[in-house]
PDB file of N, CA and C in Angstrom:
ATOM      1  N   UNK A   1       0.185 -16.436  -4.660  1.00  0.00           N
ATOM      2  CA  UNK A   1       0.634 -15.520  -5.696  1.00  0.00           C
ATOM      3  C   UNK A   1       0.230 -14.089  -5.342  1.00  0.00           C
ATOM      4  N   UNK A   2      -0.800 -14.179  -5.259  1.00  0.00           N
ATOM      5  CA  UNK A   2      -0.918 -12.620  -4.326  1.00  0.00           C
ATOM      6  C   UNK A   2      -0.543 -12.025  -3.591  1.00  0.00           C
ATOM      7  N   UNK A   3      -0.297 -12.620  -2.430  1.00  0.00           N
ATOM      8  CA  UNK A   3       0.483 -12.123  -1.357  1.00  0.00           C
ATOM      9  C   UNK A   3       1.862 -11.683  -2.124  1.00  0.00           C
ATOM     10  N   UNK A   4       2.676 -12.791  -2.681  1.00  0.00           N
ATOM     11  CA  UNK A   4       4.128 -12.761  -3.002  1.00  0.00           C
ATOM     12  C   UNK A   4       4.110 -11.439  -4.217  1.00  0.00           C
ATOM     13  N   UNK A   5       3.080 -11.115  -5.079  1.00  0.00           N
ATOM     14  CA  UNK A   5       3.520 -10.806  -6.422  1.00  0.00           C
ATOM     15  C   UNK A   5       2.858  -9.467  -6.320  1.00  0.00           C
ATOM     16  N   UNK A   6       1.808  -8.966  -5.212  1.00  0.00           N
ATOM     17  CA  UNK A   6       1.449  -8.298  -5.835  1.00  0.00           C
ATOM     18  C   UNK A   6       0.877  -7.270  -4.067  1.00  0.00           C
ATOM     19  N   UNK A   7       0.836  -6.337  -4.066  1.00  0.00           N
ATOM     20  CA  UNK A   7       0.409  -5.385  -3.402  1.00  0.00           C
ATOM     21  C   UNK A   7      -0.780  -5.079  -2.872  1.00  0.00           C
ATOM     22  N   UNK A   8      -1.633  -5.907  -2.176  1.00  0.00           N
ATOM     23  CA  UNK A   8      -3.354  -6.512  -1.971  1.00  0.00           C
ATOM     24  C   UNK A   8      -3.539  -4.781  -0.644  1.00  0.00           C
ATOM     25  N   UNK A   9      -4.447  -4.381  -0.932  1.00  0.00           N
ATOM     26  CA  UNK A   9      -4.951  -3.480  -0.146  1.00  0.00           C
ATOM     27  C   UNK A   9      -6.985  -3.765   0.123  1.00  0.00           C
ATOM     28  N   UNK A  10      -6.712  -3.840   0.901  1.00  0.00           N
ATOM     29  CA  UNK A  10      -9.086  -4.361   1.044  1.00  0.00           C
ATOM     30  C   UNK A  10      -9.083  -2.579   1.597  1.00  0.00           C
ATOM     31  N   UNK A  11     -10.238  -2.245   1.208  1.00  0.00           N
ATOM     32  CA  UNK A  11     -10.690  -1.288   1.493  1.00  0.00           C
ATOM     33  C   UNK A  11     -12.125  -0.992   1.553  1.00  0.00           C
ATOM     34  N   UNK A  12     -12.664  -0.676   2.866  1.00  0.00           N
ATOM     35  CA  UNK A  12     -14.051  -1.067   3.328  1.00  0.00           C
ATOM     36  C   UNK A  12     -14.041   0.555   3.488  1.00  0.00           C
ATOM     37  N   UNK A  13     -15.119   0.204   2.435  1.00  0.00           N
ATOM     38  CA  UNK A  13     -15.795   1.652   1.431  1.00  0.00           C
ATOM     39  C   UNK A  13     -16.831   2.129   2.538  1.00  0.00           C
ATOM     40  N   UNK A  14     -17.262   1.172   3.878  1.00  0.00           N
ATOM     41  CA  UNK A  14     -18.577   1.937   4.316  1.00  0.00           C
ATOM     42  C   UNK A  14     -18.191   2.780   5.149  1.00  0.00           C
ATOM     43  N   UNK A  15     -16.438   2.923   5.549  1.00  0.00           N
ATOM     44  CA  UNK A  15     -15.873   4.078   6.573  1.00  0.00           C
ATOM     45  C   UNK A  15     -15.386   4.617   6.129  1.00  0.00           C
ATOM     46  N   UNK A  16     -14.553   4.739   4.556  1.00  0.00           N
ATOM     47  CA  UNK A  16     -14.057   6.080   3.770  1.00  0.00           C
ATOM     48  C   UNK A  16     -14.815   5.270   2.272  1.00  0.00           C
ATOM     49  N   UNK A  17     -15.472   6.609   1.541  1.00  0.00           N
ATOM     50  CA  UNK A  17     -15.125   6.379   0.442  1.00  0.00           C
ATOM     51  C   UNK A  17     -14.448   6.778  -0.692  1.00  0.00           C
ATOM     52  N   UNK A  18     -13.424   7.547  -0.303  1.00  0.00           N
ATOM     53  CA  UNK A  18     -12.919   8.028  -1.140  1.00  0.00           C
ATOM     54  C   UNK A  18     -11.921   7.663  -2.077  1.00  0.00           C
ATOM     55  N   UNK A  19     -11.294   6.298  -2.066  1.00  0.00           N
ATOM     56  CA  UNK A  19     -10.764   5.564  -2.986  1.00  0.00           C
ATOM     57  C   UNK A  19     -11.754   4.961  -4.246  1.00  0.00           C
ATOM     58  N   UNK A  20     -12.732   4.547  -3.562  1.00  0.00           N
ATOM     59  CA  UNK A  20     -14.100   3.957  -4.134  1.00  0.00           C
ATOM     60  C   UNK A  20     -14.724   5.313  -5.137  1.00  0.00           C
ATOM     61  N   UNK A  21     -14.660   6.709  -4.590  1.00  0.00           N
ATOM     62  CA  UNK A  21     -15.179   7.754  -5.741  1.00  0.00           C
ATOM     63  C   UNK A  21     -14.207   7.819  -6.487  1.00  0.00           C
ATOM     64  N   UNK A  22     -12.676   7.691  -6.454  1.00  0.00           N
ATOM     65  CA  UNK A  22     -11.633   8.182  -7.457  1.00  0.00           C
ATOM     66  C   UNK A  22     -11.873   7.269  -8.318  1.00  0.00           C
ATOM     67  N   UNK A  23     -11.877   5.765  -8.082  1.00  0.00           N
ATOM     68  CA  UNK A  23     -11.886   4.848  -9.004  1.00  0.00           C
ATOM     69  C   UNK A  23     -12.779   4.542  -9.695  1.00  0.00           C
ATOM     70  N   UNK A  24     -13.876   4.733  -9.026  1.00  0.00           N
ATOM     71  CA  UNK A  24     -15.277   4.572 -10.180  1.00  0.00           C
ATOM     72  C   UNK A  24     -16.014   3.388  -9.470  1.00  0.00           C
ATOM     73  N   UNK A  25     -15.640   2.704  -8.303  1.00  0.00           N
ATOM     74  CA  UNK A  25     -16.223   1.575  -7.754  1.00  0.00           C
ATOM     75  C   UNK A  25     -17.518   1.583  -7.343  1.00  0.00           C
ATOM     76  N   UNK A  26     -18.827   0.522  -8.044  1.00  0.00           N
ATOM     77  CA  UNK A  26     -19.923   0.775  -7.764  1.00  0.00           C
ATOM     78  C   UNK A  26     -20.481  -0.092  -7.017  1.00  0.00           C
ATOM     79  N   UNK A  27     -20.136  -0.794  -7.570  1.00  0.00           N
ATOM     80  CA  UNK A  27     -20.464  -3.026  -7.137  1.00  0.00           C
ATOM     81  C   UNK A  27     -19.372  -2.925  -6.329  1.00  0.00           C
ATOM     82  N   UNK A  28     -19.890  -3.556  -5.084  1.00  0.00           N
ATOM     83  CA  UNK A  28     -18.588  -5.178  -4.070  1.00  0.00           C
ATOM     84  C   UNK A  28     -19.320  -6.422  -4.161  1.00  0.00           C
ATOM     85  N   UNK A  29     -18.120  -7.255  -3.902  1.00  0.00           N
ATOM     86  CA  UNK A  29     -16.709  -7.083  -4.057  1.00  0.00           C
ATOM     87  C   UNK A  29     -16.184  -6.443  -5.621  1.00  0.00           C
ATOM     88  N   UNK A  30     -15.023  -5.788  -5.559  1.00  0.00           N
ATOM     89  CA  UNK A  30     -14.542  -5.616  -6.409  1.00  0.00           C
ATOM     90  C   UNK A  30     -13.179  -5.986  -6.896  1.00  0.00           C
ATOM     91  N   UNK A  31     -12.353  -6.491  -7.285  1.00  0.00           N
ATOM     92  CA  UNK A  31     -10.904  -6.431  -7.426  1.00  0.00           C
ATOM     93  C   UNK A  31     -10.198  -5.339  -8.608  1.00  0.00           C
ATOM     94  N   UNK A  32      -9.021  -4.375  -8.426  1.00  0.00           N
ATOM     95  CA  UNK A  32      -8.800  -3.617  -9.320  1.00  0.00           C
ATOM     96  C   UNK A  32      -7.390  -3.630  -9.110  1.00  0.00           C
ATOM     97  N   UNK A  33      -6.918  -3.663 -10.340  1.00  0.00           N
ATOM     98  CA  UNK A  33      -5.073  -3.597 -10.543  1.00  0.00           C
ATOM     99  C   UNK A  33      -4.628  -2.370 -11.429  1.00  0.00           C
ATOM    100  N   UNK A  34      -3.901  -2.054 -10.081  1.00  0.00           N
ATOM    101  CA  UNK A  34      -2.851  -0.598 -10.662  1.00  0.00           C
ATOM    102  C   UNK A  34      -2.014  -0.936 -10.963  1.00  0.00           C
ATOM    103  N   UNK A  35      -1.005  -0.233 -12.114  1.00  0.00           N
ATOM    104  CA  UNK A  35      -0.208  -0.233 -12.439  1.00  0.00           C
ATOM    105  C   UNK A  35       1.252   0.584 -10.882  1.00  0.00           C
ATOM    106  N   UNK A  36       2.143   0.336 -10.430  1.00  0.00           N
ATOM    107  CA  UNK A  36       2.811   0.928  -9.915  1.00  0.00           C
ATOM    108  C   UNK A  36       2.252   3.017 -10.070  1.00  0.00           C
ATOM    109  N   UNK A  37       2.462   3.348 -10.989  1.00  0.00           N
ATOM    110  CA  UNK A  37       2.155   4.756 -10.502  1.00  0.00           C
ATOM    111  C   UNK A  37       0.537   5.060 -10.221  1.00  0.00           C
ATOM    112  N   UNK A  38       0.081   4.187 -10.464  1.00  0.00           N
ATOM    113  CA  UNK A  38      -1.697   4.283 -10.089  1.00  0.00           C
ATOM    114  C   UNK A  38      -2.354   4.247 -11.218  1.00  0.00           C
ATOM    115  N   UNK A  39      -2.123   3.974 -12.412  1.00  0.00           N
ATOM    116  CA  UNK A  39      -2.967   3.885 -13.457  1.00  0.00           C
ATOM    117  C   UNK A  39      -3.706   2.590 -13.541  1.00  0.00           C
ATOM    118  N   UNK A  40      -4.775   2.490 -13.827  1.00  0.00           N
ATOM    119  CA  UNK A  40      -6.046   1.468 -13.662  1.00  0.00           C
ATOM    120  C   UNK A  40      -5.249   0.256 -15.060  1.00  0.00           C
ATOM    121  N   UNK A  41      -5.391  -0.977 -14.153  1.00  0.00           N
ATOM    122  CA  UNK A  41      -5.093  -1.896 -15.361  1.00  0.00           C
ATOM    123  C   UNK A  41      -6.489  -2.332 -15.518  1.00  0.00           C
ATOM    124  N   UNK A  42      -7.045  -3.097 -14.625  1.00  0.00           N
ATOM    125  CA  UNK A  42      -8.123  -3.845 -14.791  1.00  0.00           C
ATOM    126  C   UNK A  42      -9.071  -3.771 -13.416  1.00  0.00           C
ATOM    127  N   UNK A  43     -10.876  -4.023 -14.010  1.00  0.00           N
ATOM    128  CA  UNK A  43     -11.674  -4.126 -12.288  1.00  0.00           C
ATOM    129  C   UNK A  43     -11.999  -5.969 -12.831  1.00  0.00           C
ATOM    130  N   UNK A  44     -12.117  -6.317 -11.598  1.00  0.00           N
ATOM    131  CA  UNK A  44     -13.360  -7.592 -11.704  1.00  0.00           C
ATOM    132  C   UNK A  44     -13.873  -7.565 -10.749  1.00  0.00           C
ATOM    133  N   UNK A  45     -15.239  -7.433 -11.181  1.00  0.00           N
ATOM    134  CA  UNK A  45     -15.891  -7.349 -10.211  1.00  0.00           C
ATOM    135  C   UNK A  45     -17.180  -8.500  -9.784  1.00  0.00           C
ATOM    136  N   UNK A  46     -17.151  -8.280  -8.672  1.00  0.00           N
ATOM    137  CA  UNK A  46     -18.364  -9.480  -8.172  1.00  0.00           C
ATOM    138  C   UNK A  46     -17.029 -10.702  -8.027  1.00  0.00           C
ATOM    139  N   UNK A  47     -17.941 -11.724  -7.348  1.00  0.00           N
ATOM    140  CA  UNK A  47     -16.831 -12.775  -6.946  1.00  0.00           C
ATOM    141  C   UNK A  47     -16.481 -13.246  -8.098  1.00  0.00           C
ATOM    142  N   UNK A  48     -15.293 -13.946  -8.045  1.00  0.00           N
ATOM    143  CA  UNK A  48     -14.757 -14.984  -8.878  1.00  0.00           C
ATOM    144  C   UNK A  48     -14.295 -16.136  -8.455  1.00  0.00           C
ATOM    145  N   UNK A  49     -14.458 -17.314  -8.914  1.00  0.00           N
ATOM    146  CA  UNK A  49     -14.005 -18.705  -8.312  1.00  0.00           C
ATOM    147  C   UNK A  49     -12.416 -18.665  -8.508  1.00  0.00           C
ATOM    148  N   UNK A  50     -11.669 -19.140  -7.475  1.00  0.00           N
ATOM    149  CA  UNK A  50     -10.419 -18.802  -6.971  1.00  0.00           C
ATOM    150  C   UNK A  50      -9.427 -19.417  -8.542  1.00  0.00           C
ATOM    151  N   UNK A  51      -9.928 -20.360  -9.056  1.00  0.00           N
ATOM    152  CA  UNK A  51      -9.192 -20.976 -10.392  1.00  0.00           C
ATOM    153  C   UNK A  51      -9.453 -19.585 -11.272  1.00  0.00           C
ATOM    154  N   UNK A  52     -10.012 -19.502 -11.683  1.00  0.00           N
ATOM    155  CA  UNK A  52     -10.377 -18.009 -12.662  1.00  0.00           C
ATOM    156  C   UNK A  52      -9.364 -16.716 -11.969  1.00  0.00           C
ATOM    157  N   UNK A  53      -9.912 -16.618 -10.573  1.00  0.00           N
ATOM    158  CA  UNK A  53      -8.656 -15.265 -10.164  1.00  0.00           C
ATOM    159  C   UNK A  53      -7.050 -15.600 -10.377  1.00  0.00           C
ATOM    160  N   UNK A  54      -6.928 -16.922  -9.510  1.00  0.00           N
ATOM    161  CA  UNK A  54      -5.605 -17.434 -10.367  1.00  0.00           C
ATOM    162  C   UNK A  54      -4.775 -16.975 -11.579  1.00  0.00           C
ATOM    163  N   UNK A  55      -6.022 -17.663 -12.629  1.00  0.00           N
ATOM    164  CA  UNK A  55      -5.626 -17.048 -14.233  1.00  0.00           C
ATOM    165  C   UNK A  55      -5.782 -15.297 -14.595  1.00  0.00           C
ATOM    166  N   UNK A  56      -6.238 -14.913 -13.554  1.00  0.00           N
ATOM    167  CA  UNK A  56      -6.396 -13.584 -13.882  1.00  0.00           C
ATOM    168  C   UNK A  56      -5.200 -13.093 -13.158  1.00  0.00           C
ATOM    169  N   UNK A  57      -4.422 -13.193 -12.042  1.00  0.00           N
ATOM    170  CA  UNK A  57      -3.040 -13.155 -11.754  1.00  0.00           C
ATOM    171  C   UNK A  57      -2.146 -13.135 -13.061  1.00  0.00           C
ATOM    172  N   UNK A  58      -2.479 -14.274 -13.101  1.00  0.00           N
ATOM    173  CA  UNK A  58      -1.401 -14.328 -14.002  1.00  0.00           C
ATOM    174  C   UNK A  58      -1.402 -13.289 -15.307  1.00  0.00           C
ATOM    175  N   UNK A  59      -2.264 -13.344 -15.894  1.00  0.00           N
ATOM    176  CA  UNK A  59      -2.347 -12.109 -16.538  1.00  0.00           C
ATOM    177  C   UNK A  59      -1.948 -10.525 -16.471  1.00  0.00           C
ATOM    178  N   UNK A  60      -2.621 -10.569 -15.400  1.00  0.00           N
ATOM    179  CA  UNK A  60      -1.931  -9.048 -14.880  1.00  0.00           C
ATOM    180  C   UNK A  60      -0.230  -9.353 -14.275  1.00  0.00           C
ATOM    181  N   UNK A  61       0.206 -10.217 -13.476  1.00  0.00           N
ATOM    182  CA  UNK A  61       1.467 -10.718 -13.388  1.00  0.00           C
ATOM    183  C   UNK A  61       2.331 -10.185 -14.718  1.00  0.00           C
ATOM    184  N   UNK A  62       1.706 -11.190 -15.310  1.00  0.00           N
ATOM    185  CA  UNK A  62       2.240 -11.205 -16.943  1.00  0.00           C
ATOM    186  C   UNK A  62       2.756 -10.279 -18.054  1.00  0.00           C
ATOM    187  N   UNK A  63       1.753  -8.997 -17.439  1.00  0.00           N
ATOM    188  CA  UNK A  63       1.716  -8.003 -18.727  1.00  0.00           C
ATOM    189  C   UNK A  63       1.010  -7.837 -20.093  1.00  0.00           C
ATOM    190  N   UNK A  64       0.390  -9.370 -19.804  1.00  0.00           N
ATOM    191  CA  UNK A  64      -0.292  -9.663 -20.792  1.00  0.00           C
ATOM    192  C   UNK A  64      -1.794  -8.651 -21.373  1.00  0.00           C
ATOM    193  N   UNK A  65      -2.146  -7.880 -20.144  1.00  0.00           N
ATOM    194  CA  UNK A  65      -3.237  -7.046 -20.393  1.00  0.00           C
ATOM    195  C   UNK A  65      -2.682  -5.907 -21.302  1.00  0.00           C
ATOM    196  N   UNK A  66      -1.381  -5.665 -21.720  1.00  0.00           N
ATOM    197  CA  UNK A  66      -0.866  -4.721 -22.549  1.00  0.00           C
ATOM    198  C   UNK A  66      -0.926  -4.950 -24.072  1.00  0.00           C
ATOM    199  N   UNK A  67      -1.128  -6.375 -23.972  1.00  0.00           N
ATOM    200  CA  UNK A  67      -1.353  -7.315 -25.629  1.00  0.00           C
ATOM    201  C   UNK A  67      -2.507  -7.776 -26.194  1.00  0.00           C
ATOM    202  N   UNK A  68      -3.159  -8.006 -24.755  1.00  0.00           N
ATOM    203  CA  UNK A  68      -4.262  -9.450 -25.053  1.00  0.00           C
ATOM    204  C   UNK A  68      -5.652  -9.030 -24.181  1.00  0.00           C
ATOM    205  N   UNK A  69      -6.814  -8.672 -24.730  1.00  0.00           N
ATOM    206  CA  UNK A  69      -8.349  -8.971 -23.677  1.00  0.00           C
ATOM    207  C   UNK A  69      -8.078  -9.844 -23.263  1.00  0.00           C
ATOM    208  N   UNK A  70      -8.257  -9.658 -21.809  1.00  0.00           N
ATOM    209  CA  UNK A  70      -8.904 -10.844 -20.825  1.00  0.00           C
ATOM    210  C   UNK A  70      -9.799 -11.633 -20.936  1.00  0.00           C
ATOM    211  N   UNK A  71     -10.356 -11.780 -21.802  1.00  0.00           N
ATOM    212  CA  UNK A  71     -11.619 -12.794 -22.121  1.00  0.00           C
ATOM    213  C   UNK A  71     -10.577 -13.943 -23.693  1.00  0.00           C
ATOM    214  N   UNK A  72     -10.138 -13.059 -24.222  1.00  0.00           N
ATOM    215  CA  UNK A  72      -9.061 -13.915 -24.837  1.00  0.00           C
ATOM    216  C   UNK A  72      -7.801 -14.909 -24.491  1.00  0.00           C
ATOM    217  N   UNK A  73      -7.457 -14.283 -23.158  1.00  0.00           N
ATOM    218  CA  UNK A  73      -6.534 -14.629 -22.605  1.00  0.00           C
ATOM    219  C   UNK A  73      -7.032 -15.874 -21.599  1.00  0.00           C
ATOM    220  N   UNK A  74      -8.084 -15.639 -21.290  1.00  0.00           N
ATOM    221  CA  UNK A  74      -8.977 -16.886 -20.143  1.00  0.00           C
ATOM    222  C   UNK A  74      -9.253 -17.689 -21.123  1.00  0.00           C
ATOM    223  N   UNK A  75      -9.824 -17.857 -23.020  1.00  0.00           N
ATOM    224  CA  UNK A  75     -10.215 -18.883 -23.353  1.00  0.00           C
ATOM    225  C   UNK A  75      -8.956 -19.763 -24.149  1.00  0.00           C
ATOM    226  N   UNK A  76      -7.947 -19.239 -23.808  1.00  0.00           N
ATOM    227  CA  UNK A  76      -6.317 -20.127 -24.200  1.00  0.00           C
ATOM    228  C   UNK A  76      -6.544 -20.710 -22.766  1.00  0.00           C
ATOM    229  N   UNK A  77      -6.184 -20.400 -21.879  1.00  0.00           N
ATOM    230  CA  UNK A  77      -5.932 -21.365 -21.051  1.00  0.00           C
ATOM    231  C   UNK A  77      -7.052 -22.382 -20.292  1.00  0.00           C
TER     232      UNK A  77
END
């Protein structure tokens, strides 16, 4: 789902950091979803077990972060 749905960029903060100062990134790993023009949807940060990122796909997939907390949205499914 990632690959197919969504726009994955890794960015190793210890040779530029300057994506890492715009965004506010303090903690790695981090994961963060832009909206197409660059507006911040969501961070998670620190690992997550691959079933949980899954459901968090889908969410951001979804649109659902426009309706619903993510902590609401993880205890439906």
């Amino acid at each position: 789902m990632l690959k197919k749905d969504f726009i994955y960029v890794r960015v190793n903060v210890d040779k530029t950091d300057d994506l890492a100062r715009l965004y506010g990134v303090r903690g790695f790993p981090s994961s963060w979803f832009l909206e197409s023009a660059g507006a911040r949807v969501m961070e998670v940060p620190g690992y997550v077990d691959k079933s949980v990122f899954k459901k968090v796909l889908q969410y951001v997939k979804g649109g659902y972060y426009k309706s619903t907390d993510i902590n609401a949205y993880l205890k439906k499914k």
